[in-house]
C-alpha atoms as a PDB file:
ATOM      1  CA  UNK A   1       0.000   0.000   0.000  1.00  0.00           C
ATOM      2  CA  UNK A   2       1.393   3.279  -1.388  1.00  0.00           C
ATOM      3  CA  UNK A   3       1.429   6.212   1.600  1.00  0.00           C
ATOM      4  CA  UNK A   4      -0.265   8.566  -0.809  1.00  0.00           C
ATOM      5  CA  UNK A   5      -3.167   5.723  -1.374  1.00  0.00           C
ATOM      6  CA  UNK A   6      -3.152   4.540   2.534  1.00  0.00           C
ATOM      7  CA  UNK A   7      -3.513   8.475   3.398  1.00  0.00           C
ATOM      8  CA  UNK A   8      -6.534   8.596   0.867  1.00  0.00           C
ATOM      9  CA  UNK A   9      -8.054   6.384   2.779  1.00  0.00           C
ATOM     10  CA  UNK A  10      -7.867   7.533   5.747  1.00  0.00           C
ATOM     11  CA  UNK A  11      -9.455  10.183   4.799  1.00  0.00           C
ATOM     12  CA  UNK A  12     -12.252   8.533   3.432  1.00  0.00           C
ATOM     13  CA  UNK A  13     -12.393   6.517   7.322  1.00  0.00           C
ATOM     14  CA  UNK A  14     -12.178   9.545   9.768  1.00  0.00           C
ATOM     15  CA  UNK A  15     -14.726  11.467   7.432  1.00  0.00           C
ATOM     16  CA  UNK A  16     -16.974   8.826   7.734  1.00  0.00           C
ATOM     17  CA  UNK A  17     -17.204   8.420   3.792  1.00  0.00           C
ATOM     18  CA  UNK A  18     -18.035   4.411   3.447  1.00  0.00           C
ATOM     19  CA  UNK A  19     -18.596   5.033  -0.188  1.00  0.00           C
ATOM     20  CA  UNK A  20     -15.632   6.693  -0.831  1.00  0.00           C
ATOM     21  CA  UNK A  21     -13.515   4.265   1.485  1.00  0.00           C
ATOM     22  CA  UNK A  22     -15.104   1.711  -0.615  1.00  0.00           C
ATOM     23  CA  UNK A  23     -14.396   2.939  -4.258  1.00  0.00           C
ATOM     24  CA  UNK A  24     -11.062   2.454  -3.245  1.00  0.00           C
ATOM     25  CA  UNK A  25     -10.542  -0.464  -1.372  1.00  0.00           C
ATOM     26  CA  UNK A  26     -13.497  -2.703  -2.885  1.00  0.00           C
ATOM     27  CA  UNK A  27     -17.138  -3.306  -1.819  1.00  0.00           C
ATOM     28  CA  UNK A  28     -15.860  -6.815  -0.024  1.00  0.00           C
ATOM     29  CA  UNK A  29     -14.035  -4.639   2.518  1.00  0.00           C
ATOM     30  CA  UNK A  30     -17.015  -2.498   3.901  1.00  0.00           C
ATOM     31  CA  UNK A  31     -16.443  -4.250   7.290  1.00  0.00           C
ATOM     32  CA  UNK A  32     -13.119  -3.472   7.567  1.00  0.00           C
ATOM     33  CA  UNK A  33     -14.467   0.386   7.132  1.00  0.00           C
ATOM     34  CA  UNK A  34     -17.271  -0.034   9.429  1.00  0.00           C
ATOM     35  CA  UNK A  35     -14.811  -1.466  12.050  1.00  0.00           C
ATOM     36  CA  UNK A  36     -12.599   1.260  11.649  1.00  0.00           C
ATOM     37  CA  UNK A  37     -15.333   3.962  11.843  1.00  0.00           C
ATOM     38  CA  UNK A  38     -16.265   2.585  15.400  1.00  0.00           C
ATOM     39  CA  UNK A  39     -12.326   3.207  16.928  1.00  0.00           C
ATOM     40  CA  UNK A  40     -11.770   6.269  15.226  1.00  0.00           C
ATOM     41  CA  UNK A  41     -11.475   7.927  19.136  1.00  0.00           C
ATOM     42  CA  UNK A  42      -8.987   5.444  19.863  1.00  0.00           C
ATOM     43  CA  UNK A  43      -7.157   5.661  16.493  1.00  0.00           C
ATOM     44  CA  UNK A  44      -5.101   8.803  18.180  1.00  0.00           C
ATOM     45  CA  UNK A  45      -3.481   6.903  20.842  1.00  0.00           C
ATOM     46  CA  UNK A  46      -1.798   4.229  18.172  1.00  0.00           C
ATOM     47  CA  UNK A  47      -0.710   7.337  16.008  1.00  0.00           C
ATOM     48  CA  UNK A  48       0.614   9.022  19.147  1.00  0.00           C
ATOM     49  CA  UNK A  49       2.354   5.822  20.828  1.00  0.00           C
ATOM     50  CA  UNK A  50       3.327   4.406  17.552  1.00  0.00           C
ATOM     51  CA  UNK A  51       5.431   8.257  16.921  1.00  0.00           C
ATOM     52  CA  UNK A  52       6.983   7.466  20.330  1.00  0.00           C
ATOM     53  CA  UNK A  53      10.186   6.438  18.706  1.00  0.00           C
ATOM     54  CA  UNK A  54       8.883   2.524  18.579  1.00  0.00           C
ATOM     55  CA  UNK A  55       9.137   2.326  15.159  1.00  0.00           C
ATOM     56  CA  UNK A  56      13.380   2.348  15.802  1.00  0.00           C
ATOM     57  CA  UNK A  57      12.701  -0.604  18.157  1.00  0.00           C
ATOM     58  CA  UNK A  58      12.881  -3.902  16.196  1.00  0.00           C
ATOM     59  CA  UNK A  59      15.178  -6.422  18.115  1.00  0.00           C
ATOM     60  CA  UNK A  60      15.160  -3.842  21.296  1.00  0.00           C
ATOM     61  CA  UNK A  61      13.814  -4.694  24.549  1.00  0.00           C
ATOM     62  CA  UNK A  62      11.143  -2.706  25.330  1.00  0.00           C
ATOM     63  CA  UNK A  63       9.729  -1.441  29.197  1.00  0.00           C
ATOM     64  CA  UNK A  64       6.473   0.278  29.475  1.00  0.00           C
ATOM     65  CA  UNK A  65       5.294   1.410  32.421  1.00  0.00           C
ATOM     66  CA  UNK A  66       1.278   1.656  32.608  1.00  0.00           C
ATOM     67  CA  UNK A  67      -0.967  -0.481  30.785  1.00  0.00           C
ATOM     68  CA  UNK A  68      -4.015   1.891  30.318  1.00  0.00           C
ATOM     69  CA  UNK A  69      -5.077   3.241  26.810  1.00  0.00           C
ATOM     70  CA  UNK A  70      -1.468   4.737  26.381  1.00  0.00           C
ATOM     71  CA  UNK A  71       0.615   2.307  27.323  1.00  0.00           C
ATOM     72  CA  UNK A  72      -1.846  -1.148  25.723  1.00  0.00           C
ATOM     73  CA  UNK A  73      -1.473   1.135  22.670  1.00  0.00           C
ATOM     74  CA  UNK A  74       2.488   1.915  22.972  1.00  0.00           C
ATOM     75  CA  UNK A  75       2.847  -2.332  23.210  1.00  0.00           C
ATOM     76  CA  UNK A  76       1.223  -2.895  20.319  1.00  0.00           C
ATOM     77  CA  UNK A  77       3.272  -0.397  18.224  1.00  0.00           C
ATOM     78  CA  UNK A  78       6.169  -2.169  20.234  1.00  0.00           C
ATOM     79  CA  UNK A  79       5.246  -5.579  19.000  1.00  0.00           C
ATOM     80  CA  UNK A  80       4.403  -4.625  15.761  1.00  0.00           C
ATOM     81  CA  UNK A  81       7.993  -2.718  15.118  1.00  0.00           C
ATOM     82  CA  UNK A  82       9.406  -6.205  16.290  1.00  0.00           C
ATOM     83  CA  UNK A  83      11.045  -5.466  19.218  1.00  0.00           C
ATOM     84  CA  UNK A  84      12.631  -7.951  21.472  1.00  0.00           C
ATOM     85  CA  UNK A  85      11.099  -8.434  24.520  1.00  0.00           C
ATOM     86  CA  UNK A  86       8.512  -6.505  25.915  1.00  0.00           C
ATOM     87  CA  UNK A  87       7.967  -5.267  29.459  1.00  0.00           C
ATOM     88  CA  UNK A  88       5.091  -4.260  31.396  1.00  0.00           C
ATOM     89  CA  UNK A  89       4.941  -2.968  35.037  1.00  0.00           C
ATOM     90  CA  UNK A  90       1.199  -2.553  36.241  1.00  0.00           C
ATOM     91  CA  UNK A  91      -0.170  -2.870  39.366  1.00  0.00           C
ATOM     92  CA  UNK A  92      -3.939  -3.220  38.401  1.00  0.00           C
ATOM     93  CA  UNK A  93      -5.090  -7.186  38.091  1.00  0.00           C
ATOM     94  CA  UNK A  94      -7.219  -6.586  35.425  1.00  0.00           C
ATOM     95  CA  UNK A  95      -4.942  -4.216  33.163  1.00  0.00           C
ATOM     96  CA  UNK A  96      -2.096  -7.004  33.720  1.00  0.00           C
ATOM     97  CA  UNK A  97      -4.083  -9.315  31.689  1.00  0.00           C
ATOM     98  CA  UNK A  98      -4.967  -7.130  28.981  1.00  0.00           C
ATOM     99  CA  UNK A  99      -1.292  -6.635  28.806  1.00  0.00           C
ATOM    100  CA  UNK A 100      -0.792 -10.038  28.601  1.00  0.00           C
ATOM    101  CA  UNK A 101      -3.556 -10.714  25.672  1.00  0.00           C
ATOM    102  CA  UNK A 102      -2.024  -7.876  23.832  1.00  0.00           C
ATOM    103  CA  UNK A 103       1.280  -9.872  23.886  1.00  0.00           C
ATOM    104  CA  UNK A 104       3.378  -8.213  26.814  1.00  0.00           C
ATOM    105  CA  UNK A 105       6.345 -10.986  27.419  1.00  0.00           C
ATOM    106  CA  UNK A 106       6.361 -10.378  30.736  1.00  0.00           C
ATOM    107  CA  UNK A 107       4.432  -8.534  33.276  1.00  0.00           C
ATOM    108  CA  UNK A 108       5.745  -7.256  36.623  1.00  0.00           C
ATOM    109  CA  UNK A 109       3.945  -6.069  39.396  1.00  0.00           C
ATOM    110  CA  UNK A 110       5.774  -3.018  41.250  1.00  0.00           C
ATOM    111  CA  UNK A 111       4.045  -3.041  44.180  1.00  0.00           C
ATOM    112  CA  UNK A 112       5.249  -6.939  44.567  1.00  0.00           C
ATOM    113  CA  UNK A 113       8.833  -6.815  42.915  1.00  0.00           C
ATOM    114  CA  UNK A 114      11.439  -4.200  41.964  1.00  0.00           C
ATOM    115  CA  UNK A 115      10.934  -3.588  38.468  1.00  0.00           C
ATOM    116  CA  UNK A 116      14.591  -2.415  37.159  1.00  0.00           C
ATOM    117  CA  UNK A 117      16.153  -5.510  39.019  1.00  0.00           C
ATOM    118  CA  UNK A 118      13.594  -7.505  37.033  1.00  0.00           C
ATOM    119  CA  UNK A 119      14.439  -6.106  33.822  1.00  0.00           C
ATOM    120  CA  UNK A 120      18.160  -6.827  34.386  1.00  0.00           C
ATOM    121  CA  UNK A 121      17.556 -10.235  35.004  1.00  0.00           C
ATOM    122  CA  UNK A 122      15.119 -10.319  31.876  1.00  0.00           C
ATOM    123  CA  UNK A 123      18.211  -8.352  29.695  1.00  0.00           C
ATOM    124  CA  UNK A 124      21.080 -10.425  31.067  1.00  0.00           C
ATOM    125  CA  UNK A 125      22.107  -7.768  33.340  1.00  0.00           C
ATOM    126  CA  UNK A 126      22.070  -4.768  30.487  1.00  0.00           C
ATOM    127  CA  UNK A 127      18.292  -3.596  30.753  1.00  0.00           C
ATOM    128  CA  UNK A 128      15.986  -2.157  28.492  1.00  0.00           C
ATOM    129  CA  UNK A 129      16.860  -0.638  25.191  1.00  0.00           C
ATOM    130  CA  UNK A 130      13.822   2.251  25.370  1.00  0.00           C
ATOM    131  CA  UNK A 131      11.871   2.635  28.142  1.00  0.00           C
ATOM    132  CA  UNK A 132       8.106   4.136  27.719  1.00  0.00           C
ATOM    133  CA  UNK A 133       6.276   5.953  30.763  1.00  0.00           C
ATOM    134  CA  UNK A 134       2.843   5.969  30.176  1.00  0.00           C
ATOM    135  CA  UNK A 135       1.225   7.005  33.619  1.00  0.00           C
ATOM    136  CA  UNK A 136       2.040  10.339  33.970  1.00  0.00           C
ATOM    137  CA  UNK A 137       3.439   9.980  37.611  1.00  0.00           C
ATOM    138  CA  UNK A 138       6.521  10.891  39.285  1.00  0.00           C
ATOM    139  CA  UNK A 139       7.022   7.550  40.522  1.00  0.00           C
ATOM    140  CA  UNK A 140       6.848   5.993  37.439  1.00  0.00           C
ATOM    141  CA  UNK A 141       8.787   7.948  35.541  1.00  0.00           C
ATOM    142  CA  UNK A 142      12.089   7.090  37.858  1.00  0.00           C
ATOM    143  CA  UNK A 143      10.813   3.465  37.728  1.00  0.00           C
ATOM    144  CA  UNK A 144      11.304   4.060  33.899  1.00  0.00           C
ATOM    145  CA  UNK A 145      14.098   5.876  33.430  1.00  0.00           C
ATOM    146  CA  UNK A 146      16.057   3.033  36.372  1.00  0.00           C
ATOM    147  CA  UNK A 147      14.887   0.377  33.454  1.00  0.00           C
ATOM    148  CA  UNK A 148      16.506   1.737  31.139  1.00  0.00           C
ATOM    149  CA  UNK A 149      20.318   0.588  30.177  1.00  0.00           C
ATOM    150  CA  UNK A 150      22.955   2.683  30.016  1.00  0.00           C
ATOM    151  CA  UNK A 151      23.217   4.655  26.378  1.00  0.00           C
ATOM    152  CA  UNK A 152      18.948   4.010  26.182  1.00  0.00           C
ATOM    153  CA  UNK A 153      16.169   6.073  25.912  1.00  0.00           C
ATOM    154  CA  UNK A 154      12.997   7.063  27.651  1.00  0.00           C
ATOM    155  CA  UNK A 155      10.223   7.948  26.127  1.00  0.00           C
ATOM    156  CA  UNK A 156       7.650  10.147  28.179  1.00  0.00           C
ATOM    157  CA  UNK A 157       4.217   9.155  27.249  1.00  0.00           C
ATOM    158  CA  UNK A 158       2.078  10.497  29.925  1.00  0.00           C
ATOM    159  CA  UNK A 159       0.868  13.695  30.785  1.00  0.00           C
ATOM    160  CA  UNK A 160       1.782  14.845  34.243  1.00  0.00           C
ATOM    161  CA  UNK A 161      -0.986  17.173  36.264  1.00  0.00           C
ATOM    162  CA  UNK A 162       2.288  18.841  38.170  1.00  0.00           C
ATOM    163  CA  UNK A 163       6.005  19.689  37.624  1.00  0.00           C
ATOM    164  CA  UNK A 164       8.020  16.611  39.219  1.00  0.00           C
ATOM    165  CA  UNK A 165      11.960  16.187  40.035  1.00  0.00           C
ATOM    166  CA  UNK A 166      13.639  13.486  38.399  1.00  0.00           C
ATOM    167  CA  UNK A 167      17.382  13.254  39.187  1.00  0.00           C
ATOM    168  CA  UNK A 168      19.075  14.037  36.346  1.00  0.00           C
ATOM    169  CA  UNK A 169      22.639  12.661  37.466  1.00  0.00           C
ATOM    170  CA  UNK A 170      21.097   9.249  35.908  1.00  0.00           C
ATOM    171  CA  UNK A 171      21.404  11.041  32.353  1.00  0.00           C
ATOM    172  CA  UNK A 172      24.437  12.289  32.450  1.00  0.00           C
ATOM    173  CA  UNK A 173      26.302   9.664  34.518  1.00  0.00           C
ATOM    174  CA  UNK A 174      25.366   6.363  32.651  1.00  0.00           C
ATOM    175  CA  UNK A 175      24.597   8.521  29.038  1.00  0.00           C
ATOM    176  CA  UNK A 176      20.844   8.117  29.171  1.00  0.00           C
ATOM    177  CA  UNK A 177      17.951   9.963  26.586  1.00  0.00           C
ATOM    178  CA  UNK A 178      14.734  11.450  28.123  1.00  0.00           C
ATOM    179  CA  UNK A 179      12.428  12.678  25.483  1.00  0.00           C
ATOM    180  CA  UNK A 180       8.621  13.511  25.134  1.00  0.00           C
ATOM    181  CA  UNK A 181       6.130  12.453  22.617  1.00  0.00           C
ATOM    182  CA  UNK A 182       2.636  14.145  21.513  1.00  0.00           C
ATOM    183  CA  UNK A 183       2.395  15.212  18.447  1.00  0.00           C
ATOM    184  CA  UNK A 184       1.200  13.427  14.862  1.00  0.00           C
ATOM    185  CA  UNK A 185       4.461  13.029  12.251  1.00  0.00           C
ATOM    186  CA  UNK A 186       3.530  10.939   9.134  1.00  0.00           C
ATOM    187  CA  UNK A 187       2.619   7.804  11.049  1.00  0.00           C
ATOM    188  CA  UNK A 188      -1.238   7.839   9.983  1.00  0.00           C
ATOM    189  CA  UNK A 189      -0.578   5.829   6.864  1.00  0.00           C
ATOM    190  CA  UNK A 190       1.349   3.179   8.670  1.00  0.00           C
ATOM    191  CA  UNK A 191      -1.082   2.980  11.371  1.00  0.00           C
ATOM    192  CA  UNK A 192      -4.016   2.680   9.386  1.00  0.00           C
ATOM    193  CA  UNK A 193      -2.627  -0.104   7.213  1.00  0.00           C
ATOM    194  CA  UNK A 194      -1.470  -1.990  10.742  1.00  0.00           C
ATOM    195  CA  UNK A 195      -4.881  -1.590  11.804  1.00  0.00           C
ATOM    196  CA  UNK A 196      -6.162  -2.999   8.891  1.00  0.00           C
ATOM    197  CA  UNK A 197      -4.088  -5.935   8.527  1.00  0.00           C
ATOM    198  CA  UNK A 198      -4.652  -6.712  12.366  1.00  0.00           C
ATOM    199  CA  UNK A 199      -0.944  -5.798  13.724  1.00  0.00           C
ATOM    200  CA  UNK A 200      -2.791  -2.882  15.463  1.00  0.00           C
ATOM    201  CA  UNK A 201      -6.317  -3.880  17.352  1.00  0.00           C
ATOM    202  CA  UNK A 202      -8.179  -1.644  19.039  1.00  0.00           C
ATOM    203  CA  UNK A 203     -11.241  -3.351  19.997  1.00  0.00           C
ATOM    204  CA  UNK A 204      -8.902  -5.648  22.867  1.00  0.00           C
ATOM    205  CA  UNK A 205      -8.983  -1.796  24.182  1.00  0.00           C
ATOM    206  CA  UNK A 206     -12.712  -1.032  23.852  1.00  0.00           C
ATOM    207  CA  UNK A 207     -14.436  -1.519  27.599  1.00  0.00           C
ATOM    208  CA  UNK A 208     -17.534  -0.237  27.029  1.00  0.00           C
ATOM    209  CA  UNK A 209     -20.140   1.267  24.650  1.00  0.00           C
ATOM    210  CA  UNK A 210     -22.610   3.723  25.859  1.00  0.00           C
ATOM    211  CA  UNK A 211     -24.790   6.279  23.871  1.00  0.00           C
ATOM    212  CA  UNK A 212     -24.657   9.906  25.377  1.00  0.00           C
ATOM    213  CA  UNK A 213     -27.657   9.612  27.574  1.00  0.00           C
ATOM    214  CA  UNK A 214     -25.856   7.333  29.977  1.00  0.00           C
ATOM    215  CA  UNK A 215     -22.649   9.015  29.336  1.00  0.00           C
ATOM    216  CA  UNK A 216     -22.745  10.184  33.484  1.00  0.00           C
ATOM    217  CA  UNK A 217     -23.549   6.812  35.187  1.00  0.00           C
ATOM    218  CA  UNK A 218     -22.128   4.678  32.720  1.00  0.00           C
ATOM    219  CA  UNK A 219     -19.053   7.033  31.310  1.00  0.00           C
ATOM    220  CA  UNK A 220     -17.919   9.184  34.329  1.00  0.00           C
ATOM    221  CA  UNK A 221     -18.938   7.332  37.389  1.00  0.00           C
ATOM    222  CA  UNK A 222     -18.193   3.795  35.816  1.00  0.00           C
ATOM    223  CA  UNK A 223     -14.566   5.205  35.153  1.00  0.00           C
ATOM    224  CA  UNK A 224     -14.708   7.033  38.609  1.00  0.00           C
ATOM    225  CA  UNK A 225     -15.487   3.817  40.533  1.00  0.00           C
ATOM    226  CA  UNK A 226     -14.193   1.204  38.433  1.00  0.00           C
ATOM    227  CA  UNK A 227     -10.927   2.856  36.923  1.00  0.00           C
ATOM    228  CA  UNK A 228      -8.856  -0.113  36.713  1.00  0.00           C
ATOM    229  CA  UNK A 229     -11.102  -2.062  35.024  1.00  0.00           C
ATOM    230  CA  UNK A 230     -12.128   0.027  31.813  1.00  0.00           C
ATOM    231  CA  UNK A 231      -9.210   0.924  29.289  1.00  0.00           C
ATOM    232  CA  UNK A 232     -11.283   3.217  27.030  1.00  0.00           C
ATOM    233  CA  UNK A 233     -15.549   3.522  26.664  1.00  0.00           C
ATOM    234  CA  UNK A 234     -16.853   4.788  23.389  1.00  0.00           C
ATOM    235  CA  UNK A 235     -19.476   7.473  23.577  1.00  0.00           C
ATOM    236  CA  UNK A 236     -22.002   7.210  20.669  1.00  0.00           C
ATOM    237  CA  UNK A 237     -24.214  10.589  20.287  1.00  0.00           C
ATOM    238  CA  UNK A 238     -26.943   8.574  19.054  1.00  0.00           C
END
């Protein structure tokens, strides 16, 4: 698939334009559209976590730390870039196994074991080759950043509600990268056509389905009360 025709299509997808997705791709692939159509709120978080610098990652061993929308979505670019081995520290039971599903390699618990010692052990005593944090916490971004070998990077995912201090002496002592990622950079086109050939899935992510009238008890206070449980909940107007 040529970018300029995978871009056209896109188009077609996030505008909603079946026909149009369908004059180019073939009537026999309406479901694929229709699919498509129903993540297209989710469809940011691949483009943003597959821009995170994953797409340098094949053979790397990979840490992410947080397994909600960002960091489910940041494994699958992971896996689908082909790297190595791939990482997950979450403390939540039920975001664990959608780690797992998704195709985590290992899963580590920080609450129940130290999470850079782990990844040593997992990296023959070298440690990860990028690490991704994906909460948005102070604590996890030195749990990311410890992962991380000496010469590797750290990708900062999440979005943090306050400044935090990270110490720095880690960078400059043992030659390590911290950088940020947010914006959209050409990776539409290669995230559409992973999506359609099923490298990319979003509906592993998908929690819940609600129109807008329930959007309150079955949005906000389902989230509210039952946070660990629900990656992302689709909100039809209809």
């Amino acid at each position: 698939m040529s970018e300029k025709r995978a871009k056209r299509k896109l188009t077609a997808i996030l505008s909603a334009d079946v026909k149009g997705y369908s004059r180019l791709m073939g009537e026999d692939e309406l479901s694929t559209v229709e699919t498509l159509k129903q993540y297209r709120e989710i469809f940011g978080n691949l483009v943003t976590d597959y821009q995170g610098r994953v797409i340098d990652s094949p053979g790397d061993n990979v840490v992410i730390v947080g397994a909600g929308t960002i960091g489910l979505s940041t494994l699958q670019a992971a896996r689908a870039s082909g790297a190595r081995k791939i990482m997950v520290a979450e403390m939540a039971e039920a975001r664990k196994e959608y780690a797992k599903k998704l195709g985590a390699t290992m899963v580590f618990d920080p609450t129940e074991v130290n999470v850079p010692e782990e990844v040593l052990k997992a990296t023959d005593g070298v440690g990860a080759d990028l690490g991704f944090e994906c909460v948005g916490n102070p604590k996890t971004a030195t749990l990311a950043l410890d992962s991380v070998r000496r010469g590797g990077r750290m990708v900062v995912l999440g979005v943090f509600e306050k400044p935090t201090e990270i110490n720095l002496n880690f960078c400059v002592f043992f030659e390590k990268e911290i950088i940020g990622s947010l914006g959209y950079n050409d990776e539409f086109a290669t995230v559409l056509s992973y999506l359609v050939d099923g490298r990319l899935q979003a509906d592993p992510m998908i929690t819940g389905k609600i129109s807008l009238n329930d959007l309150l008890d079955k949005g906000f206070t389902e989230l509210i009360k039952n946070k660990d449980r629900n990656i992302k909940i689709l909100v039809s107007p209809q």
